[in-house]
Protein backbone atom coordinates (compact mmCIF):
# COMPACT_ATOMS: atom_id res chain seq x y z
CA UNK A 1 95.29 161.88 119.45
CA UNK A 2 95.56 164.46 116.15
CA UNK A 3 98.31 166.91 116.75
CA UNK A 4 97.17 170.86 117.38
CA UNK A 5 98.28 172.95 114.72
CA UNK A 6 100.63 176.26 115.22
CA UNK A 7 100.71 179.16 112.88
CA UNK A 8 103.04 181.87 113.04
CA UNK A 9 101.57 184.89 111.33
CA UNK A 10 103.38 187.79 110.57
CA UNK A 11 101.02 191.29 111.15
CA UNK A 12 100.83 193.94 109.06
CA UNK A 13 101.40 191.77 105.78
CA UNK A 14 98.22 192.13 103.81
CA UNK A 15 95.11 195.10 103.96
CA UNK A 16 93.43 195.09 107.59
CA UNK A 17 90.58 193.37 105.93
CA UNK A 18 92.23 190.65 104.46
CA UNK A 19 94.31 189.89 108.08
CA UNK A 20 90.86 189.99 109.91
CA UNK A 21 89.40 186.88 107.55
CA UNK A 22 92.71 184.97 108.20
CA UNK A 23 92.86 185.48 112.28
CA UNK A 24 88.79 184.73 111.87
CA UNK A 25 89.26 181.79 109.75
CA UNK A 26 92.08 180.27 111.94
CA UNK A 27 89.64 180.71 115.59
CA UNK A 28 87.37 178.97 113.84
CA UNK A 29 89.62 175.79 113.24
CA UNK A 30 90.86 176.19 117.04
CA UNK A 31 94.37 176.44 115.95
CA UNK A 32 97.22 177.84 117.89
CA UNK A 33 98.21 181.06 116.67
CA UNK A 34 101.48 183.36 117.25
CA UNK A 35 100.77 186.63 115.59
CA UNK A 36 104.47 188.11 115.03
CA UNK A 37 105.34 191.86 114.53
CA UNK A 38 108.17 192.48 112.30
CA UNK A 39 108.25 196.03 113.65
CA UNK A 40 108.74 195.09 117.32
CA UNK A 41 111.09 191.58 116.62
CA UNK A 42 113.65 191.29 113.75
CA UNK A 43 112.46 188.24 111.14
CA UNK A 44 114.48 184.71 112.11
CA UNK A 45 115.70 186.06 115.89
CA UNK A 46 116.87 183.47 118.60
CA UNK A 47 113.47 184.52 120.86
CA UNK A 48 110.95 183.35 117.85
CA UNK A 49 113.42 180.39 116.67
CA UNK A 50 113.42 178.86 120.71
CA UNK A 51 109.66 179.60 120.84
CA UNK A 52 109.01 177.59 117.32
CA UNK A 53 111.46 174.67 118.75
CA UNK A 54 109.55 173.99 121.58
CA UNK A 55 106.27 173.45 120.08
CA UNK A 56 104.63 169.92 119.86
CA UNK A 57 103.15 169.97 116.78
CA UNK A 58 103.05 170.60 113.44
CA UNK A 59 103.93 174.83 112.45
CA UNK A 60 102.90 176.69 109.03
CA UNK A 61 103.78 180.05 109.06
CA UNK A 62 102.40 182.61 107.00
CA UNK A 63 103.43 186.50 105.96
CA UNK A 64 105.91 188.20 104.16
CA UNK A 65 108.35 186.61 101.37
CA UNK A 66 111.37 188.01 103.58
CA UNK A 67 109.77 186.04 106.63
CA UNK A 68 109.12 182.65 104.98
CA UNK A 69 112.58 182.59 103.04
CA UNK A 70 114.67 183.43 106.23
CA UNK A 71 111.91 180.97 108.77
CA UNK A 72 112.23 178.43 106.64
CA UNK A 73 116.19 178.53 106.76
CA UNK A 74 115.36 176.50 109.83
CA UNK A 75 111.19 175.21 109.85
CA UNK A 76 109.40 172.96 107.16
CA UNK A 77 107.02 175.31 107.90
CA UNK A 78 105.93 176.79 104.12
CA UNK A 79 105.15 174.92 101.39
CA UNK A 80 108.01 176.30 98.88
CA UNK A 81 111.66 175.38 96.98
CA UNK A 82 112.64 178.80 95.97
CA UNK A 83 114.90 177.48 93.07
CA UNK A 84 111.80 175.43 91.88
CA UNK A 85 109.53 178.44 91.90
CA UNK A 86 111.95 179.74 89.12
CA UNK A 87 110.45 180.35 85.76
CA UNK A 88 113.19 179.39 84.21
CA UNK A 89 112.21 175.77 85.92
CA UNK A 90 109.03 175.45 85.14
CA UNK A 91 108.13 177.55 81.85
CA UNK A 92 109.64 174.71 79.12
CA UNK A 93 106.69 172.33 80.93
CA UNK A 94 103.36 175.10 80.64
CA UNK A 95 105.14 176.62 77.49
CA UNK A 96 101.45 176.30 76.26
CA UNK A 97 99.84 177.67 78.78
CA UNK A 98 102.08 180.94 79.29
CA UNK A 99 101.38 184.77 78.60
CA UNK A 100 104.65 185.14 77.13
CA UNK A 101 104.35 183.75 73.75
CA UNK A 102 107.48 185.74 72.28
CA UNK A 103 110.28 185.80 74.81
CA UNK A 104 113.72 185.00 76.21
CA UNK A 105 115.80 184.92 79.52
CA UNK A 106 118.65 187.53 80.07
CA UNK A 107 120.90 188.28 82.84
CA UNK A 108 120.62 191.69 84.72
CA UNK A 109 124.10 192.57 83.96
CA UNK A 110 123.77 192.84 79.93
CA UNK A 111 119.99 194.14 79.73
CA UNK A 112 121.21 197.71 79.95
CA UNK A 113 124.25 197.18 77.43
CA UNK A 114 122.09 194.92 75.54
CA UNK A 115 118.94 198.26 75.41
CA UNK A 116 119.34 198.14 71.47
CA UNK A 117 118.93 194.79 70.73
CA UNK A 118 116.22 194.36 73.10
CA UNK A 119 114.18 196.72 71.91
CA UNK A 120 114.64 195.98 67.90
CA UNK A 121 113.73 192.25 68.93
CA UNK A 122 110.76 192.26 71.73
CA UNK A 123 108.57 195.92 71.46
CA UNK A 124 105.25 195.72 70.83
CA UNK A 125 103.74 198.29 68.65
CA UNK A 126 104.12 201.07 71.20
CA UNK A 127 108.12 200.45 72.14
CA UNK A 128 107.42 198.72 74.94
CA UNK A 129 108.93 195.59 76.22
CA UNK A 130 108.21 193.50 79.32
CA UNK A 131 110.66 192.33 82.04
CA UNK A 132 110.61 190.37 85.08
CA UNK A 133 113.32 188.50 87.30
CA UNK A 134 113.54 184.81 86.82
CA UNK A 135 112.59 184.36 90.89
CA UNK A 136 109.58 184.59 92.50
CA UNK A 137 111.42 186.32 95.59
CA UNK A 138 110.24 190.05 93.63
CA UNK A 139 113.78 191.22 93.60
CA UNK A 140 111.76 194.04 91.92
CA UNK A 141 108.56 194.11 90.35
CA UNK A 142 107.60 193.16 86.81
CA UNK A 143 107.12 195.77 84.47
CA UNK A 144 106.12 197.31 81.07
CA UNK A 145 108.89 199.44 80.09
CA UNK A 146 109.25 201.73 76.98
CA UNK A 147 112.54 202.67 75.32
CA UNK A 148 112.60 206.40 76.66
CA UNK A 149 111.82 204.80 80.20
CA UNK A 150 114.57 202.49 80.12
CA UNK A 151 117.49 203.98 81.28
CA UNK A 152 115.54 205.89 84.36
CA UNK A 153 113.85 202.33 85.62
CA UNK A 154 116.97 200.35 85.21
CA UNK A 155 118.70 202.72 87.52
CA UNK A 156 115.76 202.98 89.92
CA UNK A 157 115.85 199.53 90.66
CA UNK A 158 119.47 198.66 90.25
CA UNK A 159 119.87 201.97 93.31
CA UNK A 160 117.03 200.58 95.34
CA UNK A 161 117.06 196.65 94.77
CA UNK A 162 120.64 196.08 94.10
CA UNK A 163 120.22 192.83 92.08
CA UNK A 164 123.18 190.51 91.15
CA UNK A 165 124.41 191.11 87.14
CA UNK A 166 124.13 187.20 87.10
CA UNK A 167 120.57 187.23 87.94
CA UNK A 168 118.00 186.08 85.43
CA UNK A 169 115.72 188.28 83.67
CA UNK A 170 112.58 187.67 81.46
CA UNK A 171 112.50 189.83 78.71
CA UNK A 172 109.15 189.62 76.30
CA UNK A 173 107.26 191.81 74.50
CA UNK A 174 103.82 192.95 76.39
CA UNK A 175 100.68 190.81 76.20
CA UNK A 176 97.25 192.68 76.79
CA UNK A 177 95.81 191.89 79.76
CA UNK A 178 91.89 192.37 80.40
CA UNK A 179 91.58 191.19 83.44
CA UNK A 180 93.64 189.24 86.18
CA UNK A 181 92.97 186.60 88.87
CA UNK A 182 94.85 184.47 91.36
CA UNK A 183 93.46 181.12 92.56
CA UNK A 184 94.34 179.11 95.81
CA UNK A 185 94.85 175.45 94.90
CA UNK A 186 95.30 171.74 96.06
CA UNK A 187 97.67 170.37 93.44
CA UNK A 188 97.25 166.53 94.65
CA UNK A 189 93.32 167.22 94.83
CA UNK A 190 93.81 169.50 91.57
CA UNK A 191 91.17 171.55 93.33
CA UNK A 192 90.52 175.55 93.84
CA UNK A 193 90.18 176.18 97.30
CA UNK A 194 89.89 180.04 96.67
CA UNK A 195 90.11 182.62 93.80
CA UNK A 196 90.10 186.46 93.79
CA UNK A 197 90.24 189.11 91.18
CA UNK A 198 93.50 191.09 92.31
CA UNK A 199 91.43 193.70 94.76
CA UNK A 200 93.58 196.43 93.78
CA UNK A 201 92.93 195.89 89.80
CA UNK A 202 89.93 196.57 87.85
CA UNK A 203 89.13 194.78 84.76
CA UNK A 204 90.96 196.98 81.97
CA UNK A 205 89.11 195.95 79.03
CA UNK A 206 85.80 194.64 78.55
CA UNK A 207 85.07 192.05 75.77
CA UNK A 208 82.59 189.89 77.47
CA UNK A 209 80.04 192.21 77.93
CA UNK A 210 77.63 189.45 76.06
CA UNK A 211 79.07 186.93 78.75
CA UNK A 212 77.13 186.23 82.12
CA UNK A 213 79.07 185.59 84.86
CA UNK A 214 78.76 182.06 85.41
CA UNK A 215 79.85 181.64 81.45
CA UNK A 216 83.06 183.90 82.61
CA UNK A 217 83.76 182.18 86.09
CA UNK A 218 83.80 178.72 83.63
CA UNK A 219 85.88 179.95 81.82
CA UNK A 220 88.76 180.67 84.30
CA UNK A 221 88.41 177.93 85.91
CA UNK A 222 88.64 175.24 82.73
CA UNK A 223 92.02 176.86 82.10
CA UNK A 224 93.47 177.37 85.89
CA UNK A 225 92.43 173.13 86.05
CA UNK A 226 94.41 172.54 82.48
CA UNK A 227 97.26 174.25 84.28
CA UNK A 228 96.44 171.85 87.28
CA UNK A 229 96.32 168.75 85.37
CA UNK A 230 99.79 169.45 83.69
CA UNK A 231 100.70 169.75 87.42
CA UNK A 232 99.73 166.65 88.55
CA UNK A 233 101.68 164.97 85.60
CA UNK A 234 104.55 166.85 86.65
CA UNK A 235 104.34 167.61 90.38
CA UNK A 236 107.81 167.99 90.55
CA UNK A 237 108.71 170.69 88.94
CA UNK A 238 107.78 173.00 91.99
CA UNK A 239 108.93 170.37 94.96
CA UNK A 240 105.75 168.49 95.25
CA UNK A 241 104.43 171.21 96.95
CA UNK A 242 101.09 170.32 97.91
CA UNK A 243 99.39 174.01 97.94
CA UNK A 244 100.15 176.79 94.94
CA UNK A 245 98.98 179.87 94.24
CA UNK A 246 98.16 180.25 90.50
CA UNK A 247 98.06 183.43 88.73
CA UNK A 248 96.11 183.92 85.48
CA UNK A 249 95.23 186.59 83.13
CA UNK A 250 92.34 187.27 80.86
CA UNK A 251 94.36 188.35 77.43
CA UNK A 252 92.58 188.90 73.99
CA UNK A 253 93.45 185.13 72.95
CA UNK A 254 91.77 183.18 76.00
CA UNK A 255 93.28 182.71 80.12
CA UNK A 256 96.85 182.54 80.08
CA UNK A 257 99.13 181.77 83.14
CA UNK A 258 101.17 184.30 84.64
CA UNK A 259 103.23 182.77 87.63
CA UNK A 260 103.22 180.09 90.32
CA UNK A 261 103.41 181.52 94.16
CA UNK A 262 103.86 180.22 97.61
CA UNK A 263 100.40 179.70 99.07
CA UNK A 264 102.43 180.97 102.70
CA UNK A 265 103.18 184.53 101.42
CA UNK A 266 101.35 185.60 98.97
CA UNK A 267 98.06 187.69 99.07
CA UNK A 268 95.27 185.96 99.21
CA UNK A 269 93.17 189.12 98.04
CA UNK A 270 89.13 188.40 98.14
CA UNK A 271 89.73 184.50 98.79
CA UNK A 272 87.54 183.01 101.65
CA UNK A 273 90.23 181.82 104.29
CA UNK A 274 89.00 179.16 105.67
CA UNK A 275 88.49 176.34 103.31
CA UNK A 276 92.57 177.53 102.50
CA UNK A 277 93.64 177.16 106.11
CA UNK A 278 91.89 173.80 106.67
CA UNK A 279 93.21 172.38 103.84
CA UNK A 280 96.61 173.35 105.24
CA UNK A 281 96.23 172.50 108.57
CA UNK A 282 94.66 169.04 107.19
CA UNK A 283 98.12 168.64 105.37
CA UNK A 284 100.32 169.56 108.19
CA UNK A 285 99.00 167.47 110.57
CA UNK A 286 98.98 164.41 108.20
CA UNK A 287 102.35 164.79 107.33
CA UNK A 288 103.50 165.46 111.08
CA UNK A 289 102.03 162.46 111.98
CA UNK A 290 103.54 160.45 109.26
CA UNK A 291 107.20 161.33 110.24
């Protein structure tokens, strides 16, 4: 007898239009589904951790990045290793394949005393220079900061994220980006099981105006499956997890890769659900039935 799949969802995550597709998606594939309110129930309590113990069956649980870090203090539930999803893991293996061509890693501690030498090494024309933390957690957002800027958005997120001194920093100078996508993937099957432009970005700059969209649609995809195939060599640099969530951006020099996610809590923007959550639920149930 197969084994009936659980998912605990977390409401209020993503855009009302993006939760409808999921809880669609999922009634379609006759799953068992907890819908949990963050609001209402604090994330990891005893009531949802005796609930999730009692289950017969395989669980995946999908929402925020707060609410699959702590679940998954105690569920195999999400396909993620945090300290894998690190760039500072995996960027030395898709060095080629990266949208930082000119960069280095920092600790958040010396990037303010360190201001001067960061910007005489990494600006780009306009005295700019890019950072991001080393996690995929979003301690705070990436972001293109200029010189004047500095001191004001190092304090803003220092007073409102608090992150360690020790923690990690990339620190590059900005690459153009014309236009950004993520894609849903199988690593094992190296297959896209969904891709989205970002729904809250519109293409910035338009040099393929002599492209159709079938030449453009190739085009992202040869380069997310390069990415893939380097994957598959490698599969574990990001814990051999099965799912990933590739980002890519468009930049004046061809499709470069922007980050790895976890396929549990990120966005899945435009993406049709449901060839995502049967994949999933395909995987779950094999590997529940294995152990």
């Amino acid at each position: 007898m197969t084994s009936k799949i659980t998912w605990v969802v977390e409401r209020q995550v993503w855009d009302e239009a993006e939760e409808k597709r999921l809880f669609e998606a999922l009634a379609k594939t006759d799953a068992n589904v907890i819908p949990y309110n963050l609001g209402m129930e604090g994330v990891g309590n005893q009531l949802l951790n005796e609930k999730v113990k009692k289950i017969n069956g395989p669980v995946v649980g999908r929402g925020s990045i707060q609410f699959i870090r702590r679940s998954t203090a105690g569920f195999p539930w999400a396909y993620v290793s945090w300290p894998d999803f690190r760039c500072s893991n995996y960027y030395n293996q898709f060095s080629e394949f990266l949208i930082h061509e000119f960069f280095a890693f920092l600790p958040w501690g010396l990037l303010q005393n360190k201001k001067n030498l960061i910007y005489s090494v990494f600006p780009d024309e306009n005295s700019k220079v890019f950072f991001r933390p080393d996690t995929n957690d979003k301690i705070f957002s990436g972001k293109v900061v200029s010189f004047d800027d500095f001191d004001h958005w190092y304090q803003q997120e220092s007073d409102c994220y608090s992150p360690s001194k020790e923690l990690q920093c990339v620190v590059s100078r900005p690459t153009v980006i014309l236009d950004e996508w993520r894609f849903i993937c199988s690593v094992r099957d190296a297959k896209i099981l969904g891709s989205s432009r970002y729904v809250k970005e519109e293409k910035k700059v338009d040099l393929t105006q002599t492209m159709d969209a079938h030449q453009m649609k190739t085009q992202r995809e040869e380069a997310v499956f390069k990415v893939l195939s380097r994957l598959s060599e490698h599969p574990e640099v990001l814990g051999y997890a099965p799912f990933i969530v590739i980002d890519m951006a468009e930049t004046t020099i061809g499709w470069k890769l922007m980050e790895f996610g976890c396929v549990n809590c990120c966005s899945w923007y435009g993406c049709d659900p449901e060839p995502i959550v049967r994949a999933i639920e395909q995987e779950a149930i094999e590997e529940y039935e294995k152990d």
